[in-house]
N, C-alpha and C. Protein backbone atom coordinates (compact mmCIF):
# COMPACT_ATOMS: atom_id res chain seq x y z
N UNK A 1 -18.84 14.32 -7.45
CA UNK A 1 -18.04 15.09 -6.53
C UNK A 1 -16.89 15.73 -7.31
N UNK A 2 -17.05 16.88 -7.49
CA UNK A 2 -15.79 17.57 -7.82
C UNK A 2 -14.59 17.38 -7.12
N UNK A 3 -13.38 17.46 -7.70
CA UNK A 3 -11.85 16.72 -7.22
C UNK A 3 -10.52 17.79 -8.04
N UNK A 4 -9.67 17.59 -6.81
CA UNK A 4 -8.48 18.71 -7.45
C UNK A 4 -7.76 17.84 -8.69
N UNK A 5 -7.40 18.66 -9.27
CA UNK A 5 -7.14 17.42 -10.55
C UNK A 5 -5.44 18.55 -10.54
N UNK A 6 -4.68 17.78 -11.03
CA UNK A 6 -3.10 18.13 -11.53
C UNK A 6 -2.85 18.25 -13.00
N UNK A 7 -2.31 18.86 -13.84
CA UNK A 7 -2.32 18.72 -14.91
C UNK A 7 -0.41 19.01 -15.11
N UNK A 8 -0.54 18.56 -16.35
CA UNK A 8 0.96 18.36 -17.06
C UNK A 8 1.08 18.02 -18.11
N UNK A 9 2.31 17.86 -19.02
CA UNK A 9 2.32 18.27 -20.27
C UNK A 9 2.90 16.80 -20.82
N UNK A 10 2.51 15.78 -21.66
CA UNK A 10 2.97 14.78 -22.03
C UNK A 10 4.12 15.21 -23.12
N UNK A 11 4.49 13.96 -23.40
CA UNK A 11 5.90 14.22 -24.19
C UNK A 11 5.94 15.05 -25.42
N UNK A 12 4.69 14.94 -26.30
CA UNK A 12 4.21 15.36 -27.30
C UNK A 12 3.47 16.79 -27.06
N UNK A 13 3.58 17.65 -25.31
CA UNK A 13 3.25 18.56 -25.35
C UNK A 13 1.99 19.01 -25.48
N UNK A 14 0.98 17.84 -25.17
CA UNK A 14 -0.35 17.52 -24.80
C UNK A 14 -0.68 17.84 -23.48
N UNK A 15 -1.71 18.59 -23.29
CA UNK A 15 -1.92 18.90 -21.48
C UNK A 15 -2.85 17.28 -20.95
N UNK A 16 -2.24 16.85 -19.87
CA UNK A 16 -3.06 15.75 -19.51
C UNK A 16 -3.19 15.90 -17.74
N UNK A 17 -4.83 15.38 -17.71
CA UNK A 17 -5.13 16.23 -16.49
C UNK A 17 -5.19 15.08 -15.37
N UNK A 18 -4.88 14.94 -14.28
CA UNK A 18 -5.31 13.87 -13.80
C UNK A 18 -5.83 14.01 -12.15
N UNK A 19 -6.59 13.07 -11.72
CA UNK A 19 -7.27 13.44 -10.80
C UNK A 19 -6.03 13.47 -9.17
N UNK A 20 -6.40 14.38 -8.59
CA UNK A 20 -4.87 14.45 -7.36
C UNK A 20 -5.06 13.27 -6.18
N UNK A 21 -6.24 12.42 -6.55
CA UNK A 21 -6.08 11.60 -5.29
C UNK A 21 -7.19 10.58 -5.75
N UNK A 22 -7.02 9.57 -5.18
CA UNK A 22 -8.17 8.18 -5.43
C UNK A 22 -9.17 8.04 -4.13
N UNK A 23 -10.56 7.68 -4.40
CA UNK A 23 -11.21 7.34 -3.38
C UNK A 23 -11.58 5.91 -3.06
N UNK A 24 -11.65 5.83 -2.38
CA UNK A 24 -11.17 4.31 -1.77
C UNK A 24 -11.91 2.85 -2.52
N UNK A 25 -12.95 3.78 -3.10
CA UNK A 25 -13.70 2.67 -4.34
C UNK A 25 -13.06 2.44 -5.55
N UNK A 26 -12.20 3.52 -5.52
CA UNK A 26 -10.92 3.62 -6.81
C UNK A 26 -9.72 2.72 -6.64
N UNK A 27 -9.16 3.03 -5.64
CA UNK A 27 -8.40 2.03 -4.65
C UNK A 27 -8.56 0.73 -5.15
N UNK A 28 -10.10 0.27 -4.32
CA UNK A 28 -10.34 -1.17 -5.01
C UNK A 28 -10.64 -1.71 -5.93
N UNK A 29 -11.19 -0.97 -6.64
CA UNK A 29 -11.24 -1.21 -8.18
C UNK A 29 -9.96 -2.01 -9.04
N UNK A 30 -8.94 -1.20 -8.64
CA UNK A 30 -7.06 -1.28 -8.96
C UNK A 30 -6.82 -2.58 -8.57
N UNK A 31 -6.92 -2.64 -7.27
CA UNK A 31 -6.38 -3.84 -6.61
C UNK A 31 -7.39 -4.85 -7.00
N UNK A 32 -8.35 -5.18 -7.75
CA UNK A 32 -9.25 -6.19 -8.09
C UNK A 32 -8.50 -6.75 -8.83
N UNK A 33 -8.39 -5.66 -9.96
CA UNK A 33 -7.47 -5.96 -11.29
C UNK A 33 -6.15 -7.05 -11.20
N UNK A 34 -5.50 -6.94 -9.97
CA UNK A 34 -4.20 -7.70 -9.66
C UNK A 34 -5.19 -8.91 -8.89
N UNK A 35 -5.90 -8.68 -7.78
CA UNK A 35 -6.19 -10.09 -7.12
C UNK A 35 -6.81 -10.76 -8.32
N UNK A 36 -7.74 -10.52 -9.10
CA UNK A 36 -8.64 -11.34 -10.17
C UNK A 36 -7.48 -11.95 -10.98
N UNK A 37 -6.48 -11.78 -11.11
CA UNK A 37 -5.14 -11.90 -12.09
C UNK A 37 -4.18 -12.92 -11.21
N UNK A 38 -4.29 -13.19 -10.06
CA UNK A 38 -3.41 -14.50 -9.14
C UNK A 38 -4.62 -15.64 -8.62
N UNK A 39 -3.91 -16.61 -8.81
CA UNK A 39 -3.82 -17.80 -7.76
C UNK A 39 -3.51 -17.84 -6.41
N UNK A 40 -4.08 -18.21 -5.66
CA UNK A 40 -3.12 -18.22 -4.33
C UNK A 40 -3.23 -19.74 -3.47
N UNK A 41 -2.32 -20.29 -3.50
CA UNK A 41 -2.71 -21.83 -2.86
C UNK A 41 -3.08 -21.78 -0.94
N UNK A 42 -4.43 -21.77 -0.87
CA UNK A 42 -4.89 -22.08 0.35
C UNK A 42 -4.01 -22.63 1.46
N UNK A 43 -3.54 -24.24 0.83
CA UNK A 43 -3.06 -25.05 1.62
C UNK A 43 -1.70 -24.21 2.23
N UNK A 44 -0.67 -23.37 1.62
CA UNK A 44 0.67 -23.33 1.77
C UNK A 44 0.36 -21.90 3.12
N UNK A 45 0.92 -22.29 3.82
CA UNK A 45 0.84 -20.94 5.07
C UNK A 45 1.48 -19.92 4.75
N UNK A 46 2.88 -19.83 3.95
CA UNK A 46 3.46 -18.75 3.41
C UNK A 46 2.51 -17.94 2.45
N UNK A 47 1.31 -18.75 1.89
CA UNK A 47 0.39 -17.56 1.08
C UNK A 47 1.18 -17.19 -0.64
N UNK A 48 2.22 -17.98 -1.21
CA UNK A 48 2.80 -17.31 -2.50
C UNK A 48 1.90 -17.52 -3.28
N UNK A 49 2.43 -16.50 -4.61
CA UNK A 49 1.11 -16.19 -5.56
C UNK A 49 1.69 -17.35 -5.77
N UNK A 50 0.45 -18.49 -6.84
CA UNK A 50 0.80 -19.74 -7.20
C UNK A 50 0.60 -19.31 -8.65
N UNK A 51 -0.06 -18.55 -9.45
CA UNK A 51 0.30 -18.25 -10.61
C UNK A 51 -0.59 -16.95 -11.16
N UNK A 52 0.03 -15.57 -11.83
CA UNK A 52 -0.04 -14.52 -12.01
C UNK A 52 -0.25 -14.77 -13.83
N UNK A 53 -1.82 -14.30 -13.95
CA UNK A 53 -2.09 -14.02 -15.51
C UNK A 53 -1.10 -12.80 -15.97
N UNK A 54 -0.75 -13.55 -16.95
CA UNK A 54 0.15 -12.77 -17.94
C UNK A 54 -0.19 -11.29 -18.47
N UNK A 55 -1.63 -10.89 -18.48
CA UNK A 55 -2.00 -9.91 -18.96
C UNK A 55 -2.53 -9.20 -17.56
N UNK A 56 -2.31 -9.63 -16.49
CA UNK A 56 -2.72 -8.73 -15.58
C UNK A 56 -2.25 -7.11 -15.80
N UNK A 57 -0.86 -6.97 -15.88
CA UNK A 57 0.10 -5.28 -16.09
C UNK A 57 -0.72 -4.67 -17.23
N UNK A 58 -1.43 -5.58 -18.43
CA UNK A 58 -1.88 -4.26 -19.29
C UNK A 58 -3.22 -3.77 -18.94
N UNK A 59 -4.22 -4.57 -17.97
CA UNK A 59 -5.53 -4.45 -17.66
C UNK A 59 -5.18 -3.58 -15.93
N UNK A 60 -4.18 -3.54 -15.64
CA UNK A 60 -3.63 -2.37 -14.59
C UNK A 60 -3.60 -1.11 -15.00
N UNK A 61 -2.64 -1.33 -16.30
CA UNK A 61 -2.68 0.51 -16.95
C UNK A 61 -3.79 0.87 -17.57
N UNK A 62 -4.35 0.05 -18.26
CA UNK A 62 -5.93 0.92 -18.89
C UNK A 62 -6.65 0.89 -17.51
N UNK A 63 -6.93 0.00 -16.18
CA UNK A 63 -7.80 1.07 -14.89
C UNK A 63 -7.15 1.96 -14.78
N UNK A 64 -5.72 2.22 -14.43
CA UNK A 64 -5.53 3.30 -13.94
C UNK A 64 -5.94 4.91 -15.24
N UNK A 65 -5.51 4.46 -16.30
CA UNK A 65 -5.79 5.32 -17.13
C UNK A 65 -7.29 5.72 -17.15
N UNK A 66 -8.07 4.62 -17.01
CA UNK A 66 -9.49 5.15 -17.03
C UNK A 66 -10.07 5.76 -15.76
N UNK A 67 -9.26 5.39 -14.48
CA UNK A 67 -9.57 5.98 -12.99
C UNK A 67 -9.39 7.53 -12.80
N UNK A 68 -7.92 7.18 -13.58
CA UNK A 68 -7.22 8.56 -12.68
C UNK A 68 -7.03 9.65 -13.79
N UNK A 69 -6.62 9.18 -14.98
CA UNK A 69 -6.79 10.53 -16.22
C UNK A 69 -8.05 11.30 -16.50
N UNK A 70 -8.04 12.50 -15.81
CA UNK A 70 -9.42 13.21 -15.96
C UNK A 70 -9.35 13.80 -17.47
N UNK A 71 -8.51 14.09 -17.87
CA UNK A 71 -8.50 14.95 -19.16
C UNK A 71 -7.13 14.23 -19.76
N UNK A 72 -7.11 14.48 -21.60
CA UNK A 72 -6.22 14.50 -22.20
C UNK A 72 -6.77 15.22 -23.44
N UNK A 73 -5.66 16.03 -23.46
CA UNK A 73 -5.67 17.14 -24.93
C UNK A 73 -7.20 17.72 -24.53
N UNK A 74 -7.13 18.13 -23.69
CA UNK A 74 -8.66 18.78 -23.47
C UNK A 74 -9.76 18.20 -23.42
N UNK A 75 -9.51 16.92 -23.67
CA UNK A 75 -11.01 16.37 -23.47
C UNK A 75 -11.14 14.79 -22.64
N UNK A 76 -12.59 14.70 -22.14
CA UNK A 76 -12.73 13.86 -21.38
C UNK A 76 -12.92 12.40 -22.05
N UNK A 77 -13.23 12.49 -23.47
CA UNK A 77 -13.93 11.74 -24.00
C UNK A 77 -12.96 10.84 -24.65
N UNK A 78 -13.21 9.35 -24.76
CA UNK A 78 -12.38 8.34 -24.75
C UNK A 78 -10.89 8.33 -24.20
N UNK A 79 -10.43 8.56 -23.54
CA UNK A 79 -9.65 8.79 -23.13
C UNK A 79 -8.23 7.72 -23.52
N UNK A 80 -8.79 6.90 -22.83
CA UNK A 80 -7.95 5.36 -22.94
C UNK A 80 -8.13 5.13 -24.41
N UNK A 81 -8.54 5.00 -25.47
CA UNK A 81 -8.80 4.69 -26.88
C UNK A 81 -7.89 5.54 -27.27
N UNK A 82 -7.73 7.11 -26.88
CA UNK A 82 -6.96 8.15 -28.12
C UNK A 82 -5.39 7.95 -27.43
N UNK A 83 -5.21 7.12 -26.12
CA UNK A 83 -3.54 7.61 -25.61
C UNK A 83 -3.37 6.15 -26.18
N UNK A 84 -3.79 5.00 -26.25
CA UNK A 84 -3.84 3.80 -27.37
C UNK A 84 -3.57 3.98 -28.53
N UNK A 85 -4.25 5.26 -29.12
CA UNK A 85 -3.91 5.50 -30.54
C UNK A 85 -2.18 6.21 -30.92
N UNK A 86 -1.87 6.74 -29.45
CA UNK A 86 -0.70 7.96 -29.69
C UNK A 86 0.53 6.86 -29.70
N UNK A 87 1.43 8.03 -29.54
CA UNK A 87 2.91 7.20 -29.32
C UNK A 87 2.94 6.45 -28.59
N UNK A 88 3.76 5.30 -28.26
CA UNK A 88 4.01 4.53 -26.56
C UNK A 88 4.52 5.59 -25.87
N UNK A 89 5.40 6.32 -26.42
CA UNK A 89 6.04 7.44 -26.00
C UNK A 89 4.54 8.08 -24.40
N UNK A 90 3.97 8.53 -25.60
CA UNK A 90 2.79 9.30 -24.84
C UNK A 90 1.56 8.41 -23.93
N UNK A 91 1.57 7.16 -24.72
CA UNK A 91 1.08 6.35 -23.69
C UNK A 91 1.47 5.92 -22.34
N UNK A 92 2.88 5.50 -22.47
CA UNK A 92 3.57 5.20 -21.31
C UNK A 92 4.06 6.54 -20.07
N UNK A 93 3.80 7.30 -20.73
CA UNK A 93 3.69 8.65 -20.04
C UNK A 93 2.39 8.89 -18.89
N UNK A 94 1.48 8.82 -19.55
CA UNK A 94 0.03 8.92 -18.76
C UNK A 94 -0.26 7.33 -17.89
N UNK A 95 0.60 6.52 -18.54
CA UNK A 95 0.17 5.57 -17.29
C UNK A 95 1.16 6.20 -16.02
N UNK A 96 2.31 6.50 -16.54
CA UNK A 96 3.84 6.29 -15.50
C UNK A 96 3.12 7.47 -13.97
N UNK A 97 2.36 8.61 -14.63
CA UNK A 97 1.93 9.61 -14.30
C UNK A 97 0.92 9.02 -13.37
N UNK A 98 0.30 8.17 -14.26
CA UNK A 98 -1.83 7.73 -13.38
C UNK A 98 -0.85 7.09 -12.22
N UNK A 99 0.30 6.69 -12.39
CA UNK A 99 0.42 5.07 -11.44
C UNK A 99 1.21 6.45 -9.94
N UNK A 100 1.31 7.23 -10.58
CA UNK A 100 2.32 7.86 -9.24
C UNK A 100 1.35 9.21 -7.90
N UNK A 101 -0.33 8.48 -8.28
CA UNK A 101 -1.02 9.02 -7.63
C UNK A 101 -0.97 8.62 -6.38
N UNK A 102 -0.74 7.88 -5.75
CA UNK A 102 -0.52 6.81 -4.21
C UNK A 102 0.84 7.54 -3.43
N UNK A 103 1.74 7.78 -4.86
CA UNK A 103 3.15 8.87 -4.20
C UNK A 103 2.98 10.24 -3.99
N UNK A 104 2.05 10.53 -4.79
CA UNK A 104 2.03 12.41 -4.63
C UNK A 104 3.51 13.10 -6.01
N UNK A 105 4.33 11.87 -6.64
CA UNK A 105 5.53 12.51 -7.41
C UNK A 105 4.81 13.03 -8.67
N UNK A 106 3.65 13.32 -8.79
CA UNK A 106 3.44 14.31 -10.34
C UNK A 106 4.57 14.71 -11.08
N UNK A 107 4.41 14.92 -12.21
CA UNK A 107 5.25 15.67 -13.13
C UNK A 107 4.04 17.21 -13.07
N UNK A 108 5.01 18.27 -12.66
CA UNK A 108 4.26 19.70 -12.58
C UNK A 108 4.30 19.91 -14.30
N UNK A 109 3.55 20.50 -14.67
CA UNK A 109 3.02 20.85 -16.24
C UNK A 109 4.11 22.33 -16.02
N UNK A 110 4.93 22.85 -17.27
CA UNK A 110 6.19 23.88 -17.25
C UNK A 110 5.74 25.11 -17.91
């Protein structure tokens, strides 16, 4: 299914494209990532997480990076591997970006 995609310019002045909206299999995909990553104690009625894997936040930003970044520097191909390879600068950019699809706050490309 073709999808409106947004594009914008990372720090390094890279066009990075990303898709304008998630479909609801995308959705859950995301939220797997966090439930597969807690505990939750049955017994307690309040429901608190009883303990949150430590690496859940970095296996959040590579889905979202692999969900929602349709393009970087023009291309589709590895995507998550080459913004791994770049600055944090530019990494932390394309997640900050993937994660603000649920808000609609894009950064417009200038």
């Amino acid at each position: 299914m073709e999808r409106e995609t947004i594009k914008t310019k990372t720090p390094s002045g890279k066009e990075l494209e990303l898709k304008a909206w998630l479909t609801a299999r995308e959705r859950n995909e995301l939220r797997r990532v966090f439930l597969e990553g807690v505990s939750i104690d049955p017994n307690r009625k309040d429901a608190n997480l009883k303990d949150l894997s430590g690496d859940v936040l970095e296996k959040a930003e590579h889905k979202y990076v692999e969900i929602v970044v349709a393009k970087y520097d023009g291309s589709n191909e590895r995507v998550l591997e080459r913004l791994l390879d770049a600055s944090p600068a530019e990494y932390d950019f394309a997640v900050a970006e993937a994660g603000k699809i649920d808000k609609g706050n894009f950064t417009q490309a200038k």
